[in-house]
N, C-alpha and C. Protein backbone atom coordinates (compact mmCIF):
# COMPACT_ATOMS: atom_id res chain seq x y z
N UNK A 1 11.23 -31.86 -68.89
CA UNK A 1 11.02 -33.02 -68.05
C UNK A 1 12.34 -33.79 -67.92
N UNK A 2 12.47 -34.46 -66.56
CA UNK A 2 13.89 -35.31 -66.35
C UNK A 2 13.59 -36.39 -66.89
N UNK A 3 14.62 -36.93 -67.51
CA UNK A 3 14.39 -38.48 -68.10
C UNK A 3 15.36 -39.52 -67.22
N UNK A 4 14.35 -40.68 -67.37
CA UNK A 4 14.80 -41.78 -66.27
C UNK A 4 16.34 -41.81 -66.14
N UNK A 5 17.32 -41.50 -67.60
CA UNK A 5 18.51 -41.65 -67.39
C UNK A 5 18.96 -40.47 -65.99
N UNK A 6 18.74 -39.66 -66.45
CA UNK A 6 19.46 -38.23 -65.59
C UNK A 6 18.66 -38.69 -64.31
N UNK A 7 17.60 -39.05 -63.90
CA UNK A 7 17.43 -39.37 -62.45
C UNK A 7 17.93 -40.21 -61.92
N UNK A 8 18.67 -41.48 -62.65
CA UNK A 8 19.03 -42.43 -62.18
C UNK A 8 20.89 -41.91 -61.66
N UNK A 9 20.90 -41.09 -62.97
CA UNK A 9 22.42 -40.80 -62.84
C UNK A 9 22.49 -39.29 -61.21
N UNK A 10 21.55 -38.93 -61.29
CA UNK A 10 21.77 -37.59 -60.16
C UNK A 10 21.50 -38.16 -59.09
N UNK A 11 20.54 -40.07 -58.64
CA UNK A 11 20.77 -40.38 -57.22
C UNK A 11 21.84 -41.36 -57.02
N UNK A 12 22.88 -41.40 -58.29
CA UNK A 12 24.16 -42.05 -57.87
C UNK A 12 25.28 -40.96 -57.61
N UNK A 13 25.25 -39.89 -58.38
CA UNK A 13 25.69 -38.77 -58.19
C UNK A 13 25.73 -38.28 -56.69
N UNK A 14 24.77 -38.47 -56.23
CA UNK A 14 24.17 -37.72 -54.95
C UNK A 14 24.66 -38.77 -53.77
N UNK A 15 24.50 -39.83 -53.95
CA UNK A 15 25.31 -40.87 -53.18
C UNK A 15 26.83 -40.70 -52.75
N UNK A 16 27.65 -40.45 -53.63
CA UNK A 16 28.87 -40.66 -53.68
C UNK A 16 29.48 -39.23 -53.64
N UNK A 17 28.50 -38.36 -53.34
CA UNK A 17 29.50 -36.97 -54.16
C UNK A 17 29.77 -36.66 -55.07
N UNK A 18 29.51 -37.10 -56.50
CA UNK A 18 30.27 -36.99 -57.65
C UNK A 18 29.19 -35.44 -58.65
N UNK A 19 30.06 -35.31 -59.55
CA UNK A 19 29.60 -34.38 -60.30
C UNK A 19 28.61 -35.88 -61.65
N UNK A 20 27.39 -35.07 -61.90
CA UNK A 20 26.90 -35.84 -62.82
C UNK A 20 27.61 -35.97 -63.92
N UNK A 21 27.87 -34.65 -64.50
CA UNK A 21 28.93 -34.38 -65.93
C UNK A 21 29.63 -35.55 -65.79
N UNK A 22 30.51 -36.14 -65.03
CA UNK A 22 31.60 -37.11 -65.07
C UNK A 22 30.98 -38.59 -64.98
N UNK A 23 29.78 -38.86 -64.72
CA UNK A 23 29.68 -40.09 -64.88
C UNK A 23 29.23 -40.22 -66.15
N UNK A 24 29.15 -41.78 -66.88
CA UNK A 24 29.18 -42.58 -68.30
C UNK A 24 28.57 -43.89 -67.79
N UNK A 25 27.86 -44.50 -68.98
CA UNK A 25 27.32 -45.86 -68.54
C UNK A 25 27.57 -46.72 -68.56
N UNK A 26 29.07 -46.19 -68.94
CA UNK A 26 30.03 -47.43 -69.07
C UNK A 26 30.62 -47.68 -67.80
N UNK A 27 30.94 -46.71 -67.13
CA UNK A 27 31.36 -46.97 -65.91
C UNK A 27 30.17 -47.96 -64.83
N UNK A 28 31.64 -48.71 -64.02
CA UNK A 28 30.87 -49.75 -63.22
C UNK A 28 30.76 -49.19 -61.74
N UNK A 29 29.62 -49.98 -61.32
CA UNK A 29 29.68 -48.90 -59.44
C UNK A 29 30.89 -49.44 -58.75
N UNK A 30 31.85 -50.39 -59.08
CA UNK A 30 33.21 -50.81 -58.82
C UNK A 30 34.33 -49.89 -58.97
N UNK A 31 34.19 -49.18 -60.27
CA UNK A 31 35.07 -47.86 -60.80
C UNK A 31 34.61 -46.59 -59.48
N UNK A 32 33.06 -46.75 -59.24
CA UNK A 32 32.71 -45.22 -58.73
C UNK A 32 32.98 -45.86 -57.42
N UNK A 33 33.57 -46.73 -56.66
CA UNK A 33 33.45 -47.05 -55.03
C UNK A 33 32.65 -47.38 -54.57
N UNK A 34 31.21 -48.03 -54.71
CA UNK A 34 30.57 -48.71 -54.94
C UNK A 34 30.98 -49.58 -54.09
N UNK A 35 30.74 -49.91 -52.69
CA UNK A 35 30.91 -51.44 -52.26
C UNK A 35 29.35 -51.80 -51.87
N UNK A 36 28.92 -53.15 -51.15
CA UNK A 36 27.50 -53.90 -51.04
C UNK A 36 26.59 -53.08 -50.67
N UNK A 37 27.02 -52.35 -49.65
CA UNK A 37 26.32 -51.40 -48.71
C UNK A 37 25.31 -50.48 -49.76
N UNK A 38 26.52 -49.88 -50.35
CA UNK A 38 26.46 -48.53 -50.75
C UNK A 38 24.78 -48.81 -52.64
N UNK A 39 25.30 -50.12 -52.69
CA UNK A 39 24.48 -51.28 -53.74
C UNK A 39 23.01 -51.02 -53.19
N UNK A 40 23.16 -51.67 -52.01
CA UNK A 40 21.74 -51.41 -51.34
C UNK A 40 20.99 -50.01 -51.07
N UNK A 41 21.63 -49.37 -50.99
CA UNK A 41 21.16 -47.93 -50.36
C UNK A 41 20.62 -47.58 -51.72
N UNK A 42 21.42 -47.40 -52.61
CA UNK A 42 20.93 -47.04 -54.38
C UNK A 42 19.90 -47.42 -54.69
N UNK A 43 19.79 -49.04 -54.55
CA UNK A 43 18.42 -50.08 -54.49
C UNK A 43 17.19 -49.00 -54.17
N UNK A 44 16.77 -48.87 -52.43
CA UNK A 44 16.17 -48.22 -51.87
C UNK A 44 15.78 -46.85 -52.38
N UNK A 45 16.71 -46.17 -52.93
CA UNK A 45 16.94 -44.63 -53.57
C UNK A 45 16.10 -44.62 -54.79
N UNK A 46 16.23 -45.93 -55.59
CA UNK A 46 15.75 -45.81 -57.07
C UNK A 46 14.40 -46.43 -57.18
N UNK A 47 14.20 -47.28 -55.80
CA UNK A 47 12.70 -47.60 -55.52
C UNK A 47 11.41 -46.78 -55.19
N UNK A 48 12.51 -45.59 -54.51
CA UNK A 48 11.35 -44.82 -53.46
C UNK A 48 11.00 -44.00 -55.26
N UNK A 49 12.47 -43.62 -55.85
CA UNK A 49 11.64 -42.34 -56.35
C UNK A 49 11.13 -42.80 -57.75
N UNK A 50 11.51 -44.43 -58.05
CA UNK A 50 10.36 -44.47 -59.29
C UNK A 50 9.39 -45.30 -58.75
N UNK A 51 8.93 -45.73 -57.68
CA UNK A 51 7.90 -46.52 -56.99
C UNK A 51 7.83 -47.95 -57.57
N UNK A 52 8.87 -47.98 -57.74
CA UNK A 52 9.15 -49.87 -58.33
C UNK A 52 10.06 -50.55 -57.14
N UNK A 53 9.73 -52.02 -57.51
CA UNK A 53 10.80 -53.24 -56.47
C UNK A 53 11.73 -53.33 -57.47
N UNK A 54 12.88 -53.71 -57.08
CA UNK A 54 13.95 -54.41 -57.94
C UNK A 54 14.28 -55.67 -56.80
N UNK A 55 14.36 -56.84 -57.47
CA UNK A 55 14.70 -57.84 -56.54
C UNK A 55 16.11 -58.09 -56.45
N UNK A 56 16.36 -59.29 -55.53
CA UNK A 56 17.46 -59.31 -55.63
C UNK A 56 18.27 -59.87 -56.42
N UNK A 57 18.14 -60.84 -56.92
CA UNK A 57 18.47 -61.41 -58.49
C UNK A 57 18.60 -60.29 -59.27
N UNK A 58 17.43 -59.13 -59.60
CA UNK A 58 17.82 -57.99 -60.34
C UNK A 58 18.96 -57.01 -60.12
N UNK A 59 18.87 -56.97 -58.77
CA UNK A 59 20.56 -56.15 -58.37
C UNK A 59 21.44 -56.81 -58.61
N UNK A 60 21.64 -58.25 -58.24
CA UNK A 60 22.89 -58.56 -58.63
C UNK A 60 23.07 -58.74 -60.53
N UNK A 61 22.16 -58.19 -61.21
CA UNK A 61 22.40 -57.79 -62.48
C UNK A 61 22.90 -56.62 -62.89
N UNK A 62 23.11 -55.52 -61.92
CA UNK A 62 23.61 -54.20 -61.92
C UNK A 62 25.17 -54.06 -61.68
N UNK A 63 25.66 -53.88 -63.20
CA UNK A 63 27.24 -54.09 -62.94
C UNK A 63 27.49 -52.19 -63.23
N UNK A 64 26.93 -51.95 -64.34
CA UNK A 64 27.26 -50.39 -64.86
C UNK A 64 26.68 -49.58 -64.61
N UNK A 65 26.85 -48.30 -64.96
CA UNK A 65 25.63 -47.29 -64.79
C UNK A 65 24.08 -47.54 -66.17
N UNK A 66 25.26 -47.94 -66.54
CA UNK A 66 23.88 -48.39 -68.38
C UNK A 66 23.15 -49.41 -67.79
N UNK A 67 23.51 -50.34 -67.10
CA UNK A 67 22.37 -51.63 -66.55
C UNK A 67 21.07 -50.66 -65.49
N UNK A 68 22.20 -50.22 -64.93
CA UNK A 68 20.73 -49.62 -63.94
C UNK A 68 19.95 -48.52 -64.66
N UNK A 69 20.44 -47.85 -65.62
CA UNK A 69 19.52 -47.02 -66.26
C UNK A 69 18.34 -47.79 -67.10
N UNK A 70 19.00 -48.54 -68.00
CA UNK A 70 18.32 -49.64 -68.89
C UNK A 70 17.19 -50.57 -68.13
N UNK A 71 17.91 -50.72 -66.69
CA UNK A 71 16.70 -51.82 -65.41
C UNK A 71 15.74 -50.93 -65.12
N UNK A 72 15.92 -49.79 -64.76
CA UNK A 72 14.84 -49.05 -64.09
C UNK A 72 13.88 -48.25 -65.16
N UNK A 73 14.51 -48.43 -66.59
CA UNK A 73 13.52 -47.79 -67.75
C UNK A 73 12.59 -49.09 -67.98
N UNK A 74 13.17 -50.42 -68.07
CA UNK A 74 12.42 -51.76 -68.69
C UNK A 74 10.96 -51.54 -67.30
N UNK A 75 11.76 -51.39 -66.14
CA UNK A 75 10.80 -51.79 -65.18
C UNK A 75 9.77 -50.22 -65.35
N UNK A 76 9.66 -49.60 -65.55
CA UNK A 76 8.92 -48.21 -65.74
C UNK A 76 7.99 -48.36 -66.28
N UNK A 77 8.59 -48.94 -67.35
CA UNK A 77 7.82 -49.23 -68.74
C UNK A 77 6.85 -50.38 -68.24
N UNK A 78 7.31 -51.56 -68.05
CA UNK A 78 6.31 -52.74 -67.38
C UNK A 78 5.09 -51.99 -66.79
N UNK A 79 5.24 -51.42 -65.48
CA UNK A 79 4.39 -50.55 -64.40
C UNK A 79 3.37 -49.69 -65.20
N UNK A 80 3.91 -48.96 -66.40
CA UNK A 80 3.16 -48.24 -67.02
C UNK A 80 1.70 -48.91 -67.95
């Protein structure tokens, strides 16, 4: 089974082009090119496929790849 991390990390992966292997959660979507746009589209991406809202106050809490993994596991968990 995929775990929330690796899905979160293969539709930022999939966004940008990148190889998964190379991303870390330390890295910020500022490091990966990441501008507002590209913020929002992710938003949308990580909504459809775990069937959760993230608001907007909650995005603008998304600095790393570890925040959005960590946001979209807390919110999983809530839903569940």
């Amino acid at each position: 089974m995929t775990t929330i991390a690796e899905r979160c990390l293969s539709l930022i992966a999939n966004q940008k082009a990148l190889s998964v292997e190379t991303l870390r959660p330390d890295q910020t979507l500022e490091e990966l090119q990441f501008d507002s746009l590209d913020k929002v589209t992710l938003v949308f991406d990580i909504e459809e496929e775990f069937h959760l809202s993230i608001s907007d106050a909650e995005l603008a809490q998304l600095h790393t790849l570890g925040d959005i993994i960590n946001g979209v596991t807390r919110k999983a968990t809530e839903a569940a």
